[in-house]
Each structure stands twice: as structure tokens, then as C-alpha cells.
C-alpha atoms as a PDB file:
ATOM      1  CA  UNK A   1     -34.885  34.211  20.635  1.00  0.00           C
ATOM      2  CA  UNK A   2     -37.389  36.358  21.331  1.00  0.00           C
ATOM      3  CA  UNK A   3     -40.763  36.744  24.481  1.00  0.00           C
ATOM      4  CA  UNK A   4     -43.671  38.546  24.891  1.00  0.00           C
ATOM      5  CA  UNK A   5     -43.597  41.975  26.278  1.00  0.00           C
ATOM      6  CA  UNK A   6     -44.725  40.223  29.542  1.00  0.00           C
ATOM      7  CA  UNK A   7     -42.229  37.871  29.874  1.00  0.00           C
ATOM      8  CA  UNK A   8     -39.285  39.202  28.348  1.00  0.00           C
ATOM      9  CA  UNK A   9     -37.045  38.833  31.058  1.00  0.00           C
ATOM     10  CA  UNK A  10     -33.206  39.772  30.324  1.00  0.00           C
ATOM     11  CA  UNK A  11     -33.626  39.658  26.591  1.00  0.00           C
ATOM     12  CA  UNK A  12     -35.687  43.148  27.044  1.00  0.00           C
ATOM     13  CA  UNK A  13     -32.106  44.337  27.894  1.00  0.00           C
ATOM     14  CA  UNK A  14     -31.236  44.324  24.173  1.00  0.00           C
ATOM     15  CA  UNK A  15     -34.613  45.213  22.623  1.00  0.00           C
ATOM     16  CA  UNK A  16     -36.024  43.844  19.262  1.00  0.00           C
ATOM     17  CA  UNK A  17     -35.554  46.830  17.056  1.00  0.00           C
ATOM     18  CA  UNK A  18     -33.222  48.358  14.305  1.00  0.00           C
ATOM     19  CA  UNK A  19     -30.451  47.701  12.399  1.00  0.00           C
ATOM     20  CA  UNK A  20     -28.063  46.611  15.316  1.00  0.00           C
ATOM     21  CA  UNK A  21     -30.881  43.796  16.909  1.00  0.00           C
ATOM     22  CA  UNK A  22     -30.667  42.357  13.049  1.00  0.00           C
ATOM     23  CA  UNK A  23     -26.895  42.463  13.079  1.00  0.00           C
ATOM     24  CA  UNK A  24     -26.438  40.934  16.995  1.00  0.00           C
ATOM     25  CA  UNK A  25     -29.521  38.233  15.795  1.00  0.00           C
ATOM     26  CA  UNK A  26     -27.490  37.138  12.288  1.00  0.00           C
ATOM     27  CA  UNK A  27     -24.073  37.072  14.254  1.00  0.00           C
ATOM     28  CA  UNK A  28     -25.563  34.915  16.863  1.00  0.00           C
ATOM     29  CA  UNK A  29     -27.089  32.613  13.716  1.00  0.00           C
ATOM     30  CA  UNK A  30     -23.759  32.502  12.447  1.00  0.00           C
ATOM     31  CA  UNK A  31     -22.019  31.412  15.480  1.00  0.00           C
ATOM     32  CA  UNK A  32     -24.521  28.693  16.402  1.00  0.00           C
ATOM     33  CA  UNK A  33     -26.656  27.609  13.354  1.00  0.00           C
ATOM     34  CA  UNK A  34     -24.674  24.871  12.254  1.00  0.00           C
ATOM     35  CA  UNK A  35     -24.580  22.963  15.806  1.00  0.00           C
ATOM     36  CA  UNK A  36     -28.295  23.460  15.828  1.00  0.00           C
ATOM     37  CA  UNK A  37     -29.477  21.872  12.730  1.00  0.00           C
ATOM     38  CA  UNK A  38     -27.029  19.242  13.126  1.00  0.00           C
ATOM     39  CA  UNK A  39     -29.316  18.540  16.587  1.00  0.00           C
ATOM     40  CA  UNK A  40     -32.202  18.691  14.917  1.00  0.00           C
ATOM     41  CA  UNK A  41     -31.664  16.831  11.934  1.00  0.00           C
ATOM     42  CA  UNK A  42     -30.299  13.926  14.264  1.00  0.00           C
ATOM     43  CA  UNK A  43     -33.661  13.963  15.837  1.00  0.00           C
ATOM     44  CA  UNK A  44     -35.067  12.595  12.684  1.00  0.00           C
ATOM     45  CA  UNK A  45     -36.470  15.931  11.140  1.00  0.00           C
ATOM     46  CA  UNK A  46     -37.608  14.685   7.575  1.00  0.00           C
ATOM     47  CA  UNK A  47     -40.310  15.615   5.176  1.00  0.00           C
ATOM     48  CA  UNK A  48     -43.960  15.812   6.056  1.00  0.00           C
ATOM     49  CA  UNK A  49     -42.967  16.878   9.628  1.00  0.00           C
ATOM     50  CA  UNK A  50     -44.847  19.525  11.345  1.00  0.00           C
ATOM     51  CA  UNK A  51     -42.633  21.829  13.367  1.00  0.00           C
ATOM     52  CA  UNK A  52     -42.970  25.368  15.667  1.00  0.00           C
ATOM     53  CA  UNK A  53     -40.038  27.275  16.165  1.00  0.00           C
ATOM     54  CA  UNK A  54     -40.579  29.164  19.081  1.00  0.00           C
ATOM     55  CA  UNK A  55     -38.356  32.629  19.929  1.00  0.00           C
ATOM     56  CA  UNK A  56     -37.335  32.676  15.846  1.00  0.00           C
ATOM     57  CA  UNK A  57     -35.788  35.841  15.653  1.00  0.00           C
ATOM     58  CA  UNK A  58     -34.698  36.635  12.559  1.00  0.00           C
ATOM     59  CA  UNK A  59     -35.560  33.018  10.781  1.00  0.00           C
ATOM     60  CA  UNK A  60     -32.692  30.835   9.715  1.00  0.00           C
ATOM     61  CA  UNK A  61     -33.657  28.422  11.775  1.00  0.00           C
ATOM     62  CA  UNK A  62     -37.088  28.131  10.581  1.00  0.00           C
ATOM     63  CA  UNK A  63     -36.130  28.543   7.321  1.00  0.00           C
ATOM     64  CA  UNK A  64     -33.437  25.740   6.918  1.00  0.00           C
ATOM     65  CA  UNK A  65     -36.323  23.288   8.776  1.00  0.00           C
ATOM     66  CA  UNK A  66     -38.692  24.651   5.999  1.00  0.00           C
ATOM     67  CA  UNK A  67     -36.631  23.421   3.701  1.00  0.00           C
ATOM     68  CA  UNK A  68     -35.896  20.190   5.203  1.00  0.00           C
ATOM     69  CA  UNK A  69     -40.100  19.360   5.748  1.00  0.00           C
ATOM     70  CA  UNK A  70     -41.012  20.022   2.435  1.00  0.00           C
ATOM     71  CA  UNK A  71     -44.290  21.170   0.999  1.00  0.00           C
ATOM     72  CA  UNK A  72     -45.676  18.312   3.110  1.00  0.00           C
ATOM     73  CA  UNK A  73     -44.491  19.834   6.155  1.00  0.00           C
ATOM     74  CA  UNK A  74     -45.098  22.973   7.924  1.00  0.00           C
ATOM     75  CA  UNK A  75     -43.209  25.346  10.018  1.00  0.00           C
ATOM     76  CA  UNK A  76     -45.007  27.774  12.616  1.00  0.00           C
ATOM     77  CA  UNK A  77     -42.253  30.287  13.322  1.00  0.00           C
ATOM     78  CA  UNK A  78     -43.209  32.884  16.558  1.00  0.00           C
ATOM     79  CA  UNK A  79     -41.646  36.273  17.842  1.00  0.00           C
ATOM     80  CA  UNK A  80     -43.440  38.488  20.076  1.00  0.00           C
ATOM     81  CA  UNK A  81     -41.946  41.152  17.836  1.00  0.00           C
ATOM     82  CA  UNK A  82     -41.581  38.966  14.394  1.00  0.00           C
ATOM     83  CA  UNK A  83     -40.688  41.883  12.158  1.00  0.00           C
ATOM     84  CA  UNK A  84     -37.298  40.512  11.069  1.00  0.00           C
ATOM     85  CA  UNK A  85     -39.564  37.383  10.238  1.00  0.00           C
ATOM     86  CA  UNK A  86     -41.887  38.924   7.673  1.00  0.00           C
ATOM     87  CA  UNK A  87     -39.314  37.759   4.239  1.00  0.00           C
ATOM     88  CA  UNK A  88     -39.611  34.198   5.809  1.00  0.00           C
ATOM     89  CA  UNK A  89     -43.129  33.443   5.103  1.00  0.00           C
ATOM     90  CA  UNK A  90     -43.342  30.789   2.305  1.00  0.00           C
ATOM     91  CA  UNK A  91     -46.194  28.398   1.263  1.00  0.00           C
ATOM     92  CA  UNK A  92     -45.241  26.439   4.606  1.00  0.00           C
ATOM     93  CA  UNK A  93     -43.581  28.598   6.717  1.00  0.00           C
ATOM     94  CA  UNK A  94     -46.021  30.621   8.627  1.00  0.00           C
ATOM     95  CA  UNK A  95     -44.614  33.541  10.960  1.00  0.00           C
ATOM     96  CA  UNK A  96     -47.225  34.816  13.616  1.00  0.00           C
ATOM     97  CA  UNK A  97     -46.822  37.129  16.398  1.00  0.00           C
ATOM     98  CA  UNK A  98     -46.824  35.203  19.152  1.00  0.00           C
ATOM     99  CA  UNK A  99     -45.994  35.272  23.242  1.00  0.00           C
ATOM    100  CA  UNK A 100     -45.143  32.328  24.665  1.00  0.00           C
ATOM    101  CA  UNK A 101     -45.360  32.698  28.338  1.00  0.00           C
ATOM    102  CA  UNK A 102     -48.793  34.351  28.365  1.00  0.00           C
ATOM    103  CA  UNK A 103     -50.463  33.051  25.001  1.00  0.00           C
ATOM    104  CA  UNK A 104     -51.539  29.436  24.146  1.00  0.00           C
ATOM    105  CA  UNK A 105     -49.575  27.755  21.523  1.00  0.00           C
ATOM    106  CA  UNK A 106     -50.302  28.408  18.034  1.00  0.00           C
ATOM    107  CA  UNK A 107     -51.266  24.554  17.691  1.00  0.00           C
ATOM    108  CA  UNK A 108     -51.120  21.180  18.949  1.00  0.00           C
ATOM    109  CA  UNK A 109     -49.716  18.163  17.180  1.00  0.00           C
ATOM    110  CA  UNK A 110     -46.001  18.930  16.333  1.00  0.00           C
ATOM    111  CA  UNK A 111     -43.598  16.665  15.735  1.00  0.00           C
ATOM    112  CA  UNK A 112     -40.545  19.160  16.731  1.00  0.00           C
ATOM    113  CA  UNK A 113     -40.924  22.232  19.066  1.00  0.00           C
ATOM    114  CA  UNK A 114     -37.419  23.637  18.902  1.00  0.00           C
ATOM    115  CA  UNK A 115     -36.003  26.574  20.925  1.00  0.00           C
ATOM    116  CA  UNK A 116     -32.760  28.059  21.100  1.00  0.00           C
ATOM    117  CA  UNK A 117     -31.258  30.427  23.646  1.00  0.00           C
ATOM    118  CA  UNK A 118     -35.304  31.529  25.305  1.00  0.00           C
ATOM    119  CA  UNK A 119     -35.582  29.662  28.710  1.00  0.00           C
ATOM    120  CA  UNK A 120     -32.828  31.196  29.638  1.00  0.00           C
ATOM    121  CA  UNK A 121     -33.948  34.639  29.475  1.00  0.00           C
ATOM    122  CA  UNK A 122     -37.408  34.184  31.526  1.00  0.00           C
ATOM    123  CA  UNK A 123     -37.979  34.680  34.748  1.00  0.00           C
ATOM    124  CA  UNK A 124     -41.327  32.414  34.009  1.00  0.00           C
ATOM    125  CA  UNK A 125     -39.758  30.299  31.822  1.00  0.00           C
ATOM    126  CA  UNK A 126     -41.762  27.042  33.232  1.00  0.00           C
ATOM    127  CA  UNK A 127     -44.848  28.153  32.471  1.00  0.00           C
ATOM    128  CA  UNK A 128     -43.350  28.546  28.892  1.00  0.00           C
ATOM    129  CA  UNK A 129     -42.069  25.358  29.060  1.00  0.00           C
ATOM    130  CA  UNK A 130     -45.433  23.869  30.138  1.00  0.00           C
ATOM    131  CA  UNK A 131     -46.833  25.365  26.651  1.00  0.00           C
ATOM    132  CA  UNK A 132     -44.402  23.958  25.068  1.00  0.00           C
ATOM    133  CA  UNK A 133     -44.612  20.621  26.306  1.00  0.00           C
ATOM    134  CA  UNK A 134     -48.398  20.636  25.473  1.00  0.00           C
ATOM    135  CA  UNK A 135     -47.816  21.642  21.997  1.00  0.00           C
ATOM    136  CA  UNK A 136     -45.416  18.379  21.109  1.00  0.00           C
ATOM    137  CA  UNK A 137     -47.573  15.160  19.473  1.00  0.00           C
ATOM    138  CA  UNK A 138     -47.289  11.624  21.306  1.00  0.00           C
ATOM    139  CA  UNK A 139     -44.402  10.285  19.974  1.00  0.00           C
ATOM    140  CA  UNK A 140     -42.422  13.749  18.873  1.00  0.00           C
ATOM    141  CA  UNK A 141     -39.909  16.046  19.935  1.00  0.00           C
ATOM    142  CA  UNK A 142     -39.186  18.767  22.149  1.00  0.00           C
ATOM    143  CA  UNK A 143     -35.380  20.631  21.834  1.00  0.00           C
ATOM    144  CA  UNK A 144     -34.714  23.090  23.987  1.00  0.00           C
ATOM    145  CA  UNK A 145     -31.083  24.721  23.303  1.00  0.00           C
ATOM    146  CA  UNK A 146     -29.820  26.667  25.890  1.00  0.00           C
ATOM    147  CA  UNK A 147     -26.976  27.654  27.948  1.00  0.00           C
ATOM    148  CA  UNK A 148     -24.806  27.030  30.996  1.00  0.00           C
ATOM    149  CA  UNK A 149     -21.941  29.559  31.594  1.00  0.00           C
ATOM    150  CA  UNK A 150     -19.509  27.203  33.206  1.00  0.00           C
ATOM    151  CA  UNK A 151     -17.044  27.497  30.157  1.00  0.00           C
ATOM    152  CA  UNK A 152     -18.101  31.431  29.216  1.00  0.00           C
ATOM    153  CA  UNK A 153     -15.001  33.254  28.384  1.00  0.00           C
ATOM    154  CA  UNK A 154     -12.902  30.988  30.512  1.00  0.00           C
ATOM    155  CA  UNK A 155      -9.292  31.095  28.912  1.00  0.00           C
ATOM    156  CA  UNK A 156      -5.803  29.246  30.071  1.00  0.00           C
ATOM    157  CA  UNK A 157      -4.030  31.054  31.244  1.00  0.00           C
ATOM    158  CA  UNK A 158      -7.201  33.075  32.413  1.00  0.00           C
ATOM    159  CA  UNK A 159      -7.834  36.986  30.859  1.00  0.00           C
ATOM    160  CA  UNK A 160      -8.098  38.814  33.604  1.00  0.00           C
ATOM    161  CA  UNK A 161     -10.244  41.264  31.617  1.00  0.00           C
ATOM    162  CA  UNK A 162     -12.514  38.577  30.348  1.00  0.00           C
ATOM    163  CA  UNK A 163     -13.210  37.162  34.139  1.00  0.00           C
ATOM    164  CA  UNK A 164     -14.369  41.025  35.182  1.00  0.00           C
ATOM    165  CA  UNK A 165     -16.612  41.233  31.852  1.00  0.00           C
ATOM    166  CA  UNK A 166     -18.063  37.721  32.395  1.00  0.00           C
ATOM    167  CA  UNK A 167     -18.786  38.149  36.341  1.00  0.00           C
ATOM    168  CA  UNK A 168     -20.413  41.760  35.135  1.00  0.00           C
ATOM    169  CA  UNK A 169     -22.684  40.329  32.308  1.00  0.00           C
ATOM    170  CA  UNK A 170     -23.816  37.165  34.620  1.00  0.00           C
ATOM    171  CA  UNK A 171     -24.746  39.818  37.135  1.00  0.00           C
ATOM    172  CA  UNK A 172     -26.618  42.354  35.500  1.00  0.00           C
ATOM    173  CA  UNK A 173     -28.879  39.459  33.372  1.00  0.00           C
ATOM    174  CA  UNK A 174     -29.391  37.776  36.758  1.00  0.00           C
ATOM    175  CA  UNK A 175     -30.903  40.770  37.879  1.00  0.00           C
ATOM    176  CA  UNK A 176     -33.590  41.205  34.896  1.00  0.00           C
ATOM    177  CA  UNK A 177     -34.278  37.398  35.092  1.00  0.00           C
ATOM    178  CA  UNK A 178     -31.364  35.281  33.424  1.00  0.00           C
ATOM    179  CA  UNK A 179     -30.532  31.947  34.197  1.00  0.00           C
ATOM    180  CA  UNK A 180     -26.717  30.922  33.497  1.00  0.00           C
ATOM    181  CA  UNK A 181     -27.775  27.160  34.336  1.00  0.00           C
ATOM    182  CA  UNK A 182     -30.877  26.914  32.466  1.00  0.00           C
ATOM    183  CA  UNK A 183     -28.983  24.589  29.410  1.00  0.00           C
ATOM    184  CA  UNK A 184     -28.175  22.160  32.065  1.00  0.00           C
ATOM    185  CA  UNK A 185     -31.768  22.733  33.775  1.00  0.00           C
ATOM    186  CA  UNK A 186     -33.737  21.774  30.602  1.00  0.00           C
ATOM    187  CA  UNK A 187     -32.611  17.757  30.864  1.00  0.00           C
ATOM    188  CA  UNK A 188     -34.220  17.494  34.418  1.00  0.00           C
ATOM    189  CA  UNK A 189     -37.336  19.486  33.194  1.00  0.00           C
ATOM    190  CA  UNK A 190     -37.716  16.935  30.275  1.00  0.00           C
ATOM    191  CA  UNK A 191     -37.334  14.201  32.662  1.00  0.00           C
ATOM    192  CA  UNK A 192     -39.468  16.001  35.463  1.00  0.00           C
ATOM    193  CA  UNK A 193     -42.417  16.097  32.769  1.00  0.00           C
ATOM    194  CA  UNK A 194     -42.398  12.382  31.662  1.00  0.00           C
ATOM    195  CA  UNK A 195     -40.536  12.675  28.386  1.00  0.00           C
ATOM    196  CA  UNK A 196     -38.832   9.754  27.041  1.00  0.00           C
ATOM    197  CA  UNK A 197     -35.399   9.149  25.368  1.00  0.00           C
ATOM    198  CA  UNK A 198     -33.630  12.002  27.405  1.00  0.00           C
ATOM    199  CA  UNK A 199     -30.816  13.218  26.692  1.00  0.00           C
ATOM    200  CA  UNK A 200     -28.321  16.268  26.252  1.00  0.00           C
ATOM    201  CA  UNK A 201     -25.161  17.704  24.483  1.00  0.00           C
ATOM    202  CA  UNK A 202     -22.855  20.347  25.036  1.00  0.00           C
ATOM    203  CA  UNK A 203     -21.161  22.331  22.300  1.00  0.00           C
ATOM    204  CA  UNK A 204     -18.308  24.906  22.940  1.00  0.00           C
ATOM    205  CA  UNK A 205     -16.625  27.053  20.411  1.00  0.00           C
ATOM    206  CA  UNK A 206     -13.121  28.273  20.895  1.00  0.00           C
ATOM    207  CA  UNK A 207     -13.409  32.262  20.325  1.00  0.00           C
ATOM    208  CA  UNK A 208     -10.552  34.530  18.523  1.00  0.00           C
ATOM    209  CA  UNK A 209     -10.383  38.141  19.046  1.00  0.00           C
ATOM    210  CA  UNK A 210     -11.765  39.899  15.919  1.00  0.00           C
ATOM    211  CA  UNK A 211     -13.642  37.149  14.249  1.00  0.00           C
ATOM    212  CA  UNK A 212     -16.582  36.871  12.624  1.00  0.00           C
ATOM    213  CA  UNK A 213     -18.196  34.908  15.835  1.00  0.00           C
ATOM    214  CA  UNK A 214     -16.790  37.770  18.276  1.00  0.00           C
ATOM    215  CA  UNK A 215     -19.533  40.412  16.553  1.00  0.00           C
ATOM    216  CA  UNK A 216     -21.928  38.879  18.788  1.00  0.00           C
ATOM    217  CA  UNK A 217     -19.577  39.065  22.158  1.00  0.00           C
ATOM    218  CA  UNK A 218     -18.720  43.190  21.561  1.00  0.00           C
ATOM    219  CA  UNK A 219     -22.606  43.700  20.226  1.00  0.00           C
ATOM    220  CA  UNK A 220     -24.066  42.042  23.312  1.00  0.00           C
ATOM    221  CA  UNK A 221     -21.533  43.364  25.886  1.00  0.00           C
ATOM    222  CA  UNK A 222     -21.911  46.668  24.252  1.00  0.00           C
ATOM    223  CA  UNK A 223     -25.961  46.949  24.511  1.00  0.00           C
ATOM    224  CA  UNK A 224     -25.426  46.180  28.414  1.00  0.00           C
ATOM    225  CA  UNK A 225     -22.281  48.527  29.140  1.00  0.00           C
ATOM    226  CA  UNK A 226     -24.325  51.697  30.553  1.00  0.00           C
ATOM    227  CA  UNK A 227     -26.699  48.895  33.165  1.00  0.00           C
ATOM    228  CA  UNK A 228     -23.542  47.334  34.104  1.00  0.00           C
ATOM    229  CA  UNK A 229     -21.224  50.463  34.860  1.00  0.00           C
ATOM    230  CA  UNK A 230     -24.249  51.562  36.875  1.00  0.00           C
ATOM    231  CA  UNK A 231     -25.194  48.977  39.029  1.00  0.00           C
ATOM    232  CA  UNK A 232     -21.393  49.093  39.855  1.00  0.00           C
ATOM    233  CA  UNK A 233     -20.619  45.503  38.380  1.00  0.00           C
ATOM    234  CA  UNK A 234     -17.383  46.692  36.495  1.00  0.00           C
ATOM    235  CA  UNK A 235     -15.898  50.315  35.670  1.00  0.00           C
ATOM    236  CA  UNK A 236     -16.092  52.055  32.238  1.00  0.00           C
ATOM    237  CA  UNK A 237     -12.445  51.733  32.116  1.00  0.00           C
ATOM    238  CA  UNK A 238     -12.699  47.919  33.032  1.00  0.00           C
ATOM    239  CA  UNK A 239     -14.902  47.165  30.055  1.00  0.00           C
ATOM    240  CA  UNK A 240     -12.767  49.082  27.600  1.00  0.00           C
ATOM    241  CA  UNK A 241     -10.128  46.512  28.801  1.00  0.00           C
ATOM    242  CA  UNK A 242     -12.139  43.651  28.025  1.00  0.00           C
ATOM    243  CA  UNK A 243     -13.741  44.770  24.886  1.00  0.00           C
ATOM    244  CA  UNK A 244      -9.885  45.542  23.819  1.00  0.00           C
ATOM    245  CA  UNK A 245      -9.199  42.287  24.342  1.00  0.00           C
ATOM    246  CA  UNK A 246     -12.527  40.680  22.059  1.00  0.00           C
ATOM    247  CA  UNK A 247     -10.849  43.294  19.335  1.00  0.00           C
ATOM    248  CA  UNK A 248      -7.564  40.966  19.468  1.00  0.00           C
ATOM    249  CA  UNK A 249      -6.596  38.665  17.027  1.00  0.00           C
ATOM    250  CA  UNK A 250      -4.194  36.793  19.826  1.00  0.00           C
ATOM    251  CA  UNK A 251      -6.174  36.596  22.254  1.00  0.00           C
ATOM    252  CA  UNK A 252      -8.716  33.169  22.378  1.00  0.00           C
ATOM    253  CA  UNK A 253     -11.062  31.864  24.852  1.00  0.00           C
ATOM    254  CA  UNK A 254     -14.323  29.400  25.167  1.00  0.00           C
ATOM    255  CA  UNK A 255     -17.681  30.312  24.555  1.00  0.00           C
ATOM    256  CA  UNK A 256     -20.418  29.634  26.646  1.00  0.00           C
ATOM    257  CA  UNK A 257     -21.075  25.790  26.705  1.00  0.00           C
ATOM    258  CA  UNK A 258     -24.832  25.294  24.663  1.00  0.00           C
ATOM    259  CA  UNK A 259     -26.837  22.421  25.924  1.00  0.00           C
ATOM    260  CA  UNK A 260     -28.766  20.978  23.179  1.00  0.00           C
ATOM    261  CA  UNK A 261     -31.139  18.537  25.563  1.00  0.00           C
ATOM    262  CA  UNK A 262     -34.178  17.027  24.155  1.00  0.00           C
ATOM    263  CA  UNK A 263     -36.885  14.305  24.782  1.00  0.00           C
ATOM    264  CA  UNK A 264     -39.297  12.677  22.999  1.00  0.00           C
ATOM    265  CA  UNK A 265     -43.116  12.586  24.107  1.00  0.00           C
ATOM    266  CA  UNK A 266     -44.668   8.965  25.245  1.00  0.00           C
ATOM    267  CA  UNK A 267     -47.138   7.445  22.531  1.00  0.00           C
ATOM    268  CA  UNK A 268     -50.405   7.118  23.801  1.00  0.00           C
END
């Protein structure tokens, strides 16, 4: 997930450089990859299909549709800062620099325009979603995966220490441009815009202090810590609390719920 230096919104709040981005962008692949492909291969994705993966990061989801499309197929893969996308390129996979809220789209045509976890981050994210929309052939596929924080670190009996960190993060991404609704959001833009064959899915993880998935809570709460101690959303002693309790293997909780909604484009 990934936007133009114009348009960054609340994903400029953890930058696109270094060794950490690359570890907090292969965390978040390994939390979520699996849900997503199983989306998109229930879609229909099959050989010969032309796709554009839009906000790729660091490529394992255009590189698993790659492999799926064949040497038929194509996949365009865009970053605004694609650097962790450069070992990607194959015979067809193509990885351009790329800004999708100020830039047309690198085509027209596709049969699948996929994004995961970008809406949510842009405070212009409907003129993104217009280029999107534009990009998708009559008769294919836009998926838009994205979240809605109604389940995000909720735990029974609640964590009191999770509640502060949760209330703290939702706060300080609101104020750069997030959108904790935007999963949900997505289904009435696809109907809004005359897409067909509507429809969404949510997928929740259970969490566990200290596993492999929980690199991506301490990375991202982490990178925000200093913004969110100083805009007086929680203390520094507060967040030691709650990253103490992402660093135990007792404790368990529910990830954000991510909205996998899609639609198809009419046929002309």
C-alpha cells in the first residue's frame, strides 16, 4: 500500500524507506496474503488475465497473480516509491512508479484492479477511486480491500491497555487523513458508480501476543508513538503498557475486520 507524495495521506506517517518499511510491509503480507488471494482467485483470476495492482508495496501480491495469469497475462504493479518492487519485474510483471491520486492510470482494459489497505489512507481517496474505476474493462473486476476498525483490538474481557492504544492510533491517522470506515465505504462506492454483482466480506484474525502476525501491531504502533504522545492521545507510559501487552503470549484479541468488497463492471 503505497500513494503519491501528493496524496499520501496517513501512510506518510510510516514512510517508504529502509530496512524497517520492508520488515512492517512483509509482516503485513504475512498476516493478510492468504485472505487476499483467496478473494481474488474467487473472482475468477485465471490465465491470460490482465491485472494492475495498485499500492504494491513490496510485491507478493503481484507476484502470486503473476503467477496465476501466466505468460498470457500481465501484471502492472505501481508504488509511488516502488523500490522494494524492483526484484519483481518478470517477463509479465511490470513495476512502474506510479501515483494514483494525481496520475492517470498506467492503462485501460484490465480485467482485475486490486487494492489492499490504500483508500483508507487518502484523504482524496475518490478521486483515486475514480481512476481506478476507469481503468477496469466492461465486464471485469474491481477489489478494493480495506478496513473498518469496529473489531480492532477489541478483546473479552476488554484490555484496558489495548482500548487506550486503539483510541490513540484511530486518532492520530484521523488527523493525517485515515478513514477507519473506508472497508465498509468501498461497497456503497461500487454501487454508487454502477458496478454490478456487488458484494463484500469481512475477515478477522484472532491476534496472540508475540506472534509472528503481532510484528506488524508493535512495528506500526511503534513508527506513530512520538505523534501520538504529542498530540496528547495517550502517555509514554500508557503505550509501554499496551505494547507490553502485544509482547504477551497470553494475552489475545481481534484484528481489525478487512472488507474485501468488489464489483464487476457492466458489458457494454
Amino acid at each position: 500500500m503505497a500513494v503519491g507524495t501528493e496524496g499520501q495521506g496517513s501512510y506518510a506517517l510510516f514512510g517508504n524507506v529502509g530496512d524497517e518499511q520492508l520488515r512492517r510491509l512483509k509482516s503485513s503480507s504475512a498476516v493478510w496474503d492468504e485472505g487476499t488471494l483467496r478473494f481474488l482467485m474467487g473472482l475468477g483470476l485465471a490465465t491470460g488475465w490482465r491485472c494492475w495492482e495498485v499500492g504494491a508495496g513490496e510485491g507478493s501480491v503481484a507476484r502470486a497473480m503473476a503467477q496465476v495469469v501466466g505468460p498470457t497475462g500481465h501484471v502492472v504493479a505501481t508504488d509511488y516509491d516502488p523500490h522494494f518492487l524492483v526484484s519483481s519485474a518478470a517477463q509479465n510483471l511490470t513495476v512502474i512508479e506510479h501515483d494514483v491520486v494525481t496520475e492517470d492510470p498506467p492503462g485501460e482494459g484490465f480485467d482485475l484492479v486490486h487494492a489492499r489497505m490504500l483508500l483508507q489512507h487518502l484523504p482524496d481517496r475518490e478521486e483515486a477511486f475514480r481512476r481506478m474505476a476507469e481503468s477496469v474493462a466492461p465486464g471485469g473486476w474491481l477489489a478494493l480491500e480495506d478496513s473498518d476498525w469496529i473489531t480492532f483490538l477489541v478483546a473479552r474481557p476488554a484490555i484496558p491497555e489495548l482500548r487506550v492504544l486503539a483510541s490513540a492510533l484511530d486518532a492520530a491517522m484521523a488527523d493525517a487523513g485515515f478513514d477507519s470506515t473506508c472497508g465498509f465505504g468501498n461497497v456503497t462506492r461500487l454501487n454508487d458508480s454502477g458496478f454490478e454483482d456487488v458484494r463484500g466480506q469481512g475477515h478477522v484474525l484472532v491476534m496472540r501476543g508475540r506472534s509472528t502476525g503481532v510484528t506488524w501491531y508493535h512495528q506500526w504502533a511503534a513508527s506513530l508513538r512520538d505523534s501520538m504522545v504529542a498530540a496528547g492521545y495517550l502517555t509514554d507510559d500508557e503505550f509501554e503498557r499496551a505494547d507490553a501487552v502485544l509482547d504477551d503470549p497470553s494475552a489475545a484479541w481481534l484484528s481489525q475486520t478487512l472488507v474485501a468488497a468488489c464489483g464487476r463492471k457492466p458489458s457494454k
